[in-house]
Protein backbone atom coordinates (compact mmCIF):
# COMPACT_ATOMS: atom_id res chain seq x y z
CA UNK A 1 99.60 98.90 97.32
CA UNK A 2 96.35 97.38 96.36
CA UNK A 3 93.95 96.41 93.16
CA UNK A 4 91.86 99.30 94.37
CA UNK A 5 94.45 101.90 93.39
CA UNK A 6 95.16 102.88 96.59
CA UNK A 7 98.47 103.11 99.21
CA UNK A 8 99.06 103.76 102.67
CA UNK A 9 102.62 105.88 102.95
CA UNK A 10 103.97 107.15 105.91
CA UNK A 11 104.53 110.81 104.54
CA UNK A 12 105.17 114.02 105.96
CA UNK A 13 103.44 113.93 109.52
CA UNK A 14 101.48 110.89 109.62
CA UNK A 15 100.99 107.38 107.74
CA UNK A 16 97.93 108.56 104.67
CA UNK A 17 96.16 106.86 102.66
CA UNK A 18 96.57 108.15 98.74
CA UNK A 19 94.36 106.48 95.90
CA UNK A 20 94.55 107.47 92.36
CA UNK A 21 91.00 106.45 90.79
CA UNK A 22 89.78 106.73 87.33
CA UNK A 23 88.41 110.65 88.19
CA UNK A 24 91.52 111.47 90.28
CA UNK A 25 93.60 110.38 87.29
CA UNK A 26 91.39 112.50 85.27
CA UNK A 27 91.82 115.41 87.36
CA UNK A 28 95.55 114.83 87.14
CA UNK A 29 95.21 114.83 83.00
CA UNK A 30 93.67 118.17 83.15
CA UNK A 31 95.56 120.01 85.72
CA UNK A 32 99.25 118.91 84.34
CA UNK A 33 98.01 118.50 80.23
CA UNK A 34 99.85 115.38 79.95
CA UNK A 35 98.54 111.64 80.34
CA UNK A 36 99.11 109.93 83.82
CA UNK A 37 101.36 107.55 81.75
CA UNK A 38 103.35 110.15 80.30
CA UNK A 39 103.55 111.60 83.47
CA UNK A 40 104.76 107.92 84.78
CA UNK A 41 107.47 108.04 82.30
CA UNK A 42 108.97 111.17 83.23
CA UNK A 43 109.02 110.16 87.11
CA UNK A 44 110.98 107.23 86.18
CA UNK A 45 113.60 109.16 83.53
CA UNK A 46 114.13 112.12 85.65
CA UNK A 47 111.68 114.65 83.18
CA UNK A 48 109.21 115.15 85.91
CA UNK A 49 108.04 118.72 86.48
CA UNK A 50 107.71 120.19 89.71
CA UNK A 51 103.82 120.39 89.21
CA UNK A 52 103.59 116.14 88.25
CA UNK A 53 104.78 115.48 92.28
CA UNK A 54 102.24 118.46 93.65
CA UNK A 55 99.48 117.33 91.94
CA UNK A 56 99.97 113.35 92.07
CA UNK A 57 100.12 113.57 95.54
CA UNK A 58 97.16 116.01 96.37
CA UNK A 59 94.86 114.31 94.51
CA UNK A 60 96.06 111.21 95.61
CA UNK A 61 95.00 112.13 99.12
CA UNK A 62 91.54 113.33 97.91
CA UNK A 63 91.37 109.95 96.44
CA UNK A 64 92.13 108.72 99.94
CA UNK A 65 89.35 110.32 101.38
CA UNK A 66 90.96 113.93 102.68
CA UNK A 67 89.22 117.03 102.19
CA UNK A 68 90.54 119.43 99.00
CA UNK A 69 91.23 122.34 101.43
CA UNK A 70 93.08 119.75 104.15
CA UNK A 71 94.51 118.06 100.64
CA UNK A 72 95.69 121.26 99.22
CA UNK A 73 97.20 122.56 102.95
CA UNK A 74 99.45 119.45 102.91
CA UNK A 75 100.82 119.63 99.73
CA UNK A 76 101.75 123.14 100.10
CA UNK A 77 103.38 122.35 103.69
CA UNK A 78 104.99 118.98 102.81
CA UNK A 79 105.81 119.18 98.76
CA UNK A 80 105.52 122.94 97.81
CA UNK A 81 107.98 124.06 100.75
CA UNK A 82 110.25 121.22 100.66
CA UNK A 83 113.30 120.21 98.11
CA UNK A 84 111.49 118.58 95.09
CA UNK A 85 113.57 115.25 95.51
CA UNK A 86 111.86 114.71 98.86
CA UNK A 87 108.64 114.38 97.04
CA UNK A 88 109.38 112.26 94.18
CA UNK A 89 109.37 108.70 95.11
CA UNK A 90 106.42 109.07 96.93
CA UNK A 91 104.67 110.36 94.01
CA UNK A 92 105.74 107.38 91.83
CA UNK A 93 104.40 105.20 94.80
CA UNK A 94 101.28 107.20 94.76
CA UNK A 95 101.07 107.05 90.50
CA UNK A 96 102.51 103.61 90.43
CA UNK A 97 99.50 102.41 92.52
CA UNK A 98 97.09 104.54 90.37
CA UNK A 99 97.97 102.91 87.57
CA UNK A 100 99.32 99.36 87.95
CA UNK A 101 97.65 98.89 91.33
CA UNK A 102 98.78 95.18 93.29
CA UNK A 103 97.91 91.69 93.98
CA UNK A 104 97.35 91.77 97.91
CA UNK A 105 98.59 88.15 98.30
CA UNK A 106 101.94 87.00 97.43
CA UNK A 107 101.38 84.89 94.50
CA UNK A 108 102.25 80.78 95.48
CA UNK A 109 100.84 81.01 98.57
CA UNK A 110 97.48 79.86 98.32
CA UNK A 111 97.07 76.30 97.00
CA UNK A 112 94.29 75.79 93.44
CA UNK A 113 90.97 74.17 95.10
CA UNK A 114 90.31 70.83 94.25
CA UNK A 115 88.30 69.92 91.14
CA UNK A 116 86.89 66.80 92.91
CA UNK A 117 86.12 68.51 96.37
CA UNK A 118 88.62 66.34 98.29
């Protein structure tokens, strides 16, 4: 994961890059009528609907940069013909990123500069 919302997954037949942005997340709101943090909820207590994992992850790999129609051809290969519970935690990686996004260093790593430039 990253601050930019984005996530590199090795998923279905390849390693993708899925990013939930402000208009993907949008998109998400309209096409499932239900928040992307209600949506986070259900992942995590099991109320997820079939529809939250096929449309987290297609538009998170429009968000990643893949075409709709290659976007939508996935999804139906990979999540649509597949057992539901094959889907689902990489869905709340893809939402989790989307919404919460990452530091990319580990913090205590990097010492504070000096105040005195020694």
């Amino acid at each position: 994961m990253s601050r930019d919302a984005s996530i590199s997954l090795d998923w279905a037949d390849g390693t993708y890059h899925f990013s939930l942005k402000w208009g993907e997340l949008a998109l998400l709101q309209e096409a499932t009528d239900t928040g992307p943090y209600v949506i986070f909820q259900r992942l995590h207590s099991g109320a997820w609907r079939i529809q939250d994992l096929s449309n987290i992850i297609r538009l998170g790999l429009i968000g990643g940069g893949m075409t709709p129609t290659d976007a939508l051809a996935k999804t139906r290969a990979y999540v649509e013909n597949r057992p539901p519970l094959e889907s689902l935690p990489f869905a709340v990686a893809i939402l989790s990123a989307g919404l919460l996004g990452a530091p990319d260093e580990p913090l205590g790593e990097q010492e504070a500069p000096s105040l005195t430039g020694q």
